[in-house]
C-alpha atoms as a PDB file:
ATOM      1  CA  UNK A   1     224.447  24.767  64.921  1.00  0.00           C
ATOM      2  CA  UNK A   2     224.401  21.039  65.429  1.00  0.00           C
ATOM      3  CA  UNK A   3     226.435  19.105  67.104  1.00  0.00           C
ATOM      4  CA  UNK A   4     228.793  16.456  64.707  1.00  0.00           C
ATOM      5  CA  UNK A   5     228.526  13.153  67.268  1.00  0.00           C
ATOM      6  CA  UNK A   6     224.676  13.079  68.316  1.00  0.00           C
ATOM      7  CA  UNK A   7     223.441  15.793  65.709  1.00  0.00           C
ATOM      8  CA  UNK A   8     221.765  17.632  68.627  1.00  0.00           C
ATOM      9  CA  UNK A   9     220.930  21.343  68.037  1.00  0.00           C
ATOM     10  CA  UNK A  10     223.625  23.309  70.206  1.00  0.00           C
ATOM     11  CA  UNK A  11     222.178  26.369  72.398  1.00  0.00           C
ATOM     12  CA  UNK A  12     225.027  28.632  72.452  1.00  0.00           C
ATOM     13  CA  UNK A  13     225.711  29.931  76.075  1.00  0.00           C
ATOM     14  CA  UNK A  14     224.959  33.605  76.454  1.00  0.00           C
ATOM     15  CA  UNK A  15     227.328  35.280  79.153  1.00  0.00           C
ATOM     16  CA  UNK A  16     225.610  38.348  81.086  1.00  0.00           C
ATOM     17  CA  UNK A  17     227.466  41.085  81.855  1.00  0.00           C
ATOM     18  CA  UNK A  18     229.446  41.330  84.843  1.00  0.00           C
ATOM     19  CA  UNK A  19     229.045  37.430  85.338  1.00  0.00           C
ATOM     20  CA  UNK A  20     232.143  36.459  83.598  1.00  0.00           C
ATOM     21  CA  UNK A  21     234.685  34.193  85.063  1.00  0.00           C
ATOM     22  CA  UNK A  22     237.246  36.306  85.751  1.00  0.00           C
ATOM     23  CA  UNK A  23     241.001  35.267  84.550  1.00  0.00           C
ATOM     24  CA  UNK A  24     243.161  33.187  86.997  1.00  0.00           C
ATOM     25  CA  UNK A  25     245.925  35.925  87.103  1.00  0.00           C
ATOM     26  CA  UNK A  26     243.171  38.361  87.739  1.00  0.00           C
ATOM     27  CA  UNK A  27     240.900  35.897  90.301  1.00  0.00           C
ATOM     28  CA  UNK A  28     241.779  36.435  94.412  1.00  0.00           C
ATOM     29  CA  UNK A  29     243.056  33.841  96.023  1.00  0.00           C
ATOM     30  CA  UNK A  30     242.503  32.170  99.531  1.00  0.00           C
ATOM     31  CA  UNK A  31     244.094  34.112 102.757  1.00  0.00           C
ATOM     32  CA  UNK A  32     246.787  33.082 103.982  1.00  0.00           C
ATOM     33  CA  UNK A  33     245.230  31.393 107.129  1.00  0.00           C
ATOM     34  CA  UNK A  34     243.175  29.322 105.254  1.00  0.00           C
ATOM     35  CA  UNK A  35     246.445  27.828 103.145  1.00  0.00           C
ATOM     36  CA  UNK A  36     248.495  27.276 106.475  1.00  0.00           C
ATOM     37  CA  UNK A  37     245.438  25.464 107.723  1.00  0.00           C
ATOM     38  CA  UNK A  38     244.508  23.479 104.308  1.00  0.00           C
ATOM     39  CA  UNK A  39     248.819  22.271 104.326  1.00  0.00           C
ATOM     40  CA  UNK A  40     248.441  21.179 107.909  1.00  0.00           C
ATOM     41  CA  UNK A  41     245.179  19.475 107.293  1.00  0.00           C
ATOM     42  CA  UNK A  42     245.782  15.011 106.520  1.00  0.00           C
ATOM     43  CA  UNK A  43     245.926  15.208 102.865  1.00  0.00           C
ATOM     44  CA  UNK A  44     243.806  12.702 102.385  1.00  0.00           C
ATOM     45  CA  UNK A  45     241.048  13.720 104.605  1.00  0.00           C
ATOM     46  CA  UNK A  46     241.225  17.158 103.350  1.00  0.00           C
ATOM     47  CA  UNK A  47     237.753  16.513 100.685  1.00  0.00           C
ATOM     48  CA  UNK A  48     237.218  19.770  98.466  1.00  0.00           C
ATOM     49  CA  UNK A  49     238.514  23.168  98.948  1.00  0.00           C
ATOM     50  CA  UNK A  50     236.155  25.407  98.212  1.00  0.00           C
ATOM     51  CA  UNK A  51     233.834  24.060 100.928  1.00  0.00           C
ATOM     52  CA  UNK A  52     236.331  24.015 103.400  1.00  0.00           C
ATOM     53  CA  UNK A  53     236.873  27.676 102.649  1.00  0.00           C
ATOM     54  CA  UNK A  54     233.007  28.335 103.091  1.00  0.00           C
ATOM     55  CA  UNK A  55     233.181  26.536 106.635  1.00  0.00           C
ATOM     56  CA  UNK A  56     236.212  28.916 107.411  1.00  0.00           C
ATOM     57  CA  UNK A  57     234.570  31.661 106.378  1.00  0.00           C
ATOM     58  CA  UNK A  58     231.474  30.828 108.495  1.00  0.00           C
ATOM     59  CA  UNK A  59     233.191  29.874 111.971  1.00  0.00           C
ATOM     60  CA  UNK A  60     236.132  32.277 111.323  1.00  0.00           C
ATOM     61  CA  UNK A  61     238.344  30.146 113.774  1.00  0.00           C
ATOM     62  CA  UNK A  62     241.618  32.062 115.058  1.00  0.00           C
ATOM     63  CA  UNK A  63     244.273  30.495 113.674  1.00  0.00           C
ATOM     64  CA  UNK A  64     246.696  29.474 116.571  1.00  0.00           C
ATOM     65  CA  UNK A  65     243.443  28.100 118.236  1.00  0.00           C
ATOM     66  CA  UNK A  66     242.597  25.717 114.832  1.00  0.00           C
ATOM     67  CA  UNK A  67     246.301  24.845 114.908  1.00  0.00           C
ATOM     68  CA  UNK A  68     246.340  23.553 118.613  1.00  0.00           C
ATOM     69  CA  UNK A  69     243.529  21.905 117.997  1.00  0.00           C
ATOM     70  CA  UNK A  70     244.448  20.113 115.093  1.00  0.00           C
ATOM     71  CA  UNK A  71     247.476  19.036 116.478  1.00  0.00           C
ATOM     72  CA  UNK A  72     245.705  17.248 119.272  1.00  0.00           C
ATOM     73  CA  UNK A  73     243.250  15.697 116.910  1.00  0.00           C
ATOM     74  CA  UNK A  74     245.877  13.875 114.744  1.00  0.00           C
ATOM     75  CA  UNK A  75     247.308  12.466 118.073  1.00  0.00           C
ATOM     76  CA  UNK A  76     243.915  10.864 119.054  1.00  0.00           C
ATOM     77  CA  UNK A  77     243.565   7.051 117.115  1.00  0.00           C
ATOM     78  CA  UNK A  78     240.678   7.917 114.939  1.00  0.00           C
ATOM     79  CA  UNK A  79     243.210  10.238 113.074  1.00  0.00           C
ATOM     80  CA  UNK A  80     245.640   8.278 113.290  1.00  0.00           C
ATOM     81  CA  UNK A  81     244.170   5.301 111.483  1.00  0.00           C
ATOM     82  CA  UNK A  82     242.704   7.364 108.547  1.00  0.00           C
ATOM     83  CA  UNK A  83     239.384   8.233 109.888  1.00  0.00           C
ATOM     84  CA  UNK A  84     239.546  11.924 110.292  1.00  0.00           C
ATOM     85  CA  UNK A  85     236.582  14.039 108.566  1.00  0.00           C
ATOM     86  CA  UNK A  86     237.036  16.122 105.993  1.00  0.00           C
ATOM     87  CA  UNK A  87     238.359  19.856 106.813  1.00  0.00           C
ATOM     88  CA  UNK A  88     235.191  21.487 106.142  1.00  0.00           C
ATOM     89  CA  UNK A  89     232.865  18.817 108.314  1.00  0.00           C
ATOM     90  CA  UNK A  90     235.823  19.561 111.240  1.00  0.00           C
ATOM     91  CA  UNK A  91     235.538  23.280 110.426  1.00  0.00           C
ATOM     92  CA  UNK A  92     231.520  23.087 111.080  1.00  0.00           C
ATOM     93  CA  UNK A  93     232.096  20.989 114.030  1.00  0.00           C
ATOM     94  CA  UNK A  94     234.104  23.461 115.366  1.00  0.00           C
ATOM     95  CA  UNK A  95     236.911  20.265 116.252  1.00  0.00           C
ATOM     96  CA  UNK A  96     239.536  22.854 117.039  1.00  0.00           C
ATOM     97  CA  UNK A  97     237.552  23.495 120.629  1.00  0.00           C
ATOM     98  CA  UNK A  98     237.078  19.309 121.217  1.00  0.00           C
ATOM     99  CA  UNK A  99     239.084  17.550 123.755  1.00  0.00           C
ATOM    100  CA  UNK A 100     241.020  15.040 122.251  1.00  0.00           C
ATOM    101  CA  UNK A 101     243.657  14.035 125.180  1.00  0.00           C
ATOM    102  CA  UNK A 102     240.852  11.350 126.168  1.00  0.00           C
ATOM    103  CA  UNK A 103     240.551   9.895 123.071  1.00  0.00           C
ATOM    104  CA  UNK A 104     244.462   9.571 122.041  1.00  0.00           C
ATOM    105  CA  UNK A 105     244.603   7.967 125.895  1.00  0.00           C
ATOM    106  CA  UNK A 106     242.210   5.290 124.738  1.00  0.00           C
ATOM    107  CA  UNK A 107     239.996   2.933 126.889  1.00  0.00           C
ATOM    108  CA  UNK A 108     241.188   1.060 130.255  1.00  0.00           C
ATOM    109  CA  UNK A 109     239.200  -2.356 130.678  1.00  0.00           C
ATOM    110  CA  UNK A 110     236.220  -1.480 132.498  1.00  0.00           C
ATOM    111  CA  UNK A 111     235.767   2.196 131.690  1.00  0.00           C
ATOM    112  CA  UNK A 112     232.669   1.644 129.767  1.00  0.00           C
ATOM    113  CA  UNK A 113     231.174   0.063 132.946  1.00  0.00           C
END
């Protein structure tokens, strides 16, 4: 079989069993602390879902904890401005357990000293 546009020969793609996608009524979907955690996230610092899920999965963070801690974080000016990371670099990072109440304070003149 050839392609009509670039008359390129056309490999058909062979499916092994048991590696089928499965239907979307039939496919799980994420827990339930993973969604309340993806809503909360900035929407647009929230990158791809699927990784974000794979970081969850990984540091399996308890989800009051995450919560607090994200809270906190989109106090601090970084957030604020636009520069947060994206969920799954945060989830790596393990942000939930940073301090953030010294960077929403800011600097004095002459801490840096």
């Amino acid at each position: 079989m050839r392609c009509p546009h670039c008359l390129k020969e056309i490999v058909p793609q062979i499916s092994l069993p048991g590696t089928a996608v499965p239907p979307a009524e039939e496919r799980v979907g994420y827990p339930k602390d993973f969604e309340l955690a993806w809503a909360a996230y900035p929407k647009n610092q929230r990158g791809n879902k699927f990784p974000a899920w794979q970081a969850w999965q990984r540091h399996k963070p308890q989800t009051g904890q995450f919560m607090a801690g994200l809270a906190s974080a989109k106090n601090c000016k970084q957030w604020r401005e636009g520069y947060a990371p994206h969920m799954s670099t945060w989830v790596n990072a393990r942000g939930w357990e940073d301090d953030y109440a010294v960077a929403a304070r800011g600097y004095e003149k002459g801490d840096l000293r």
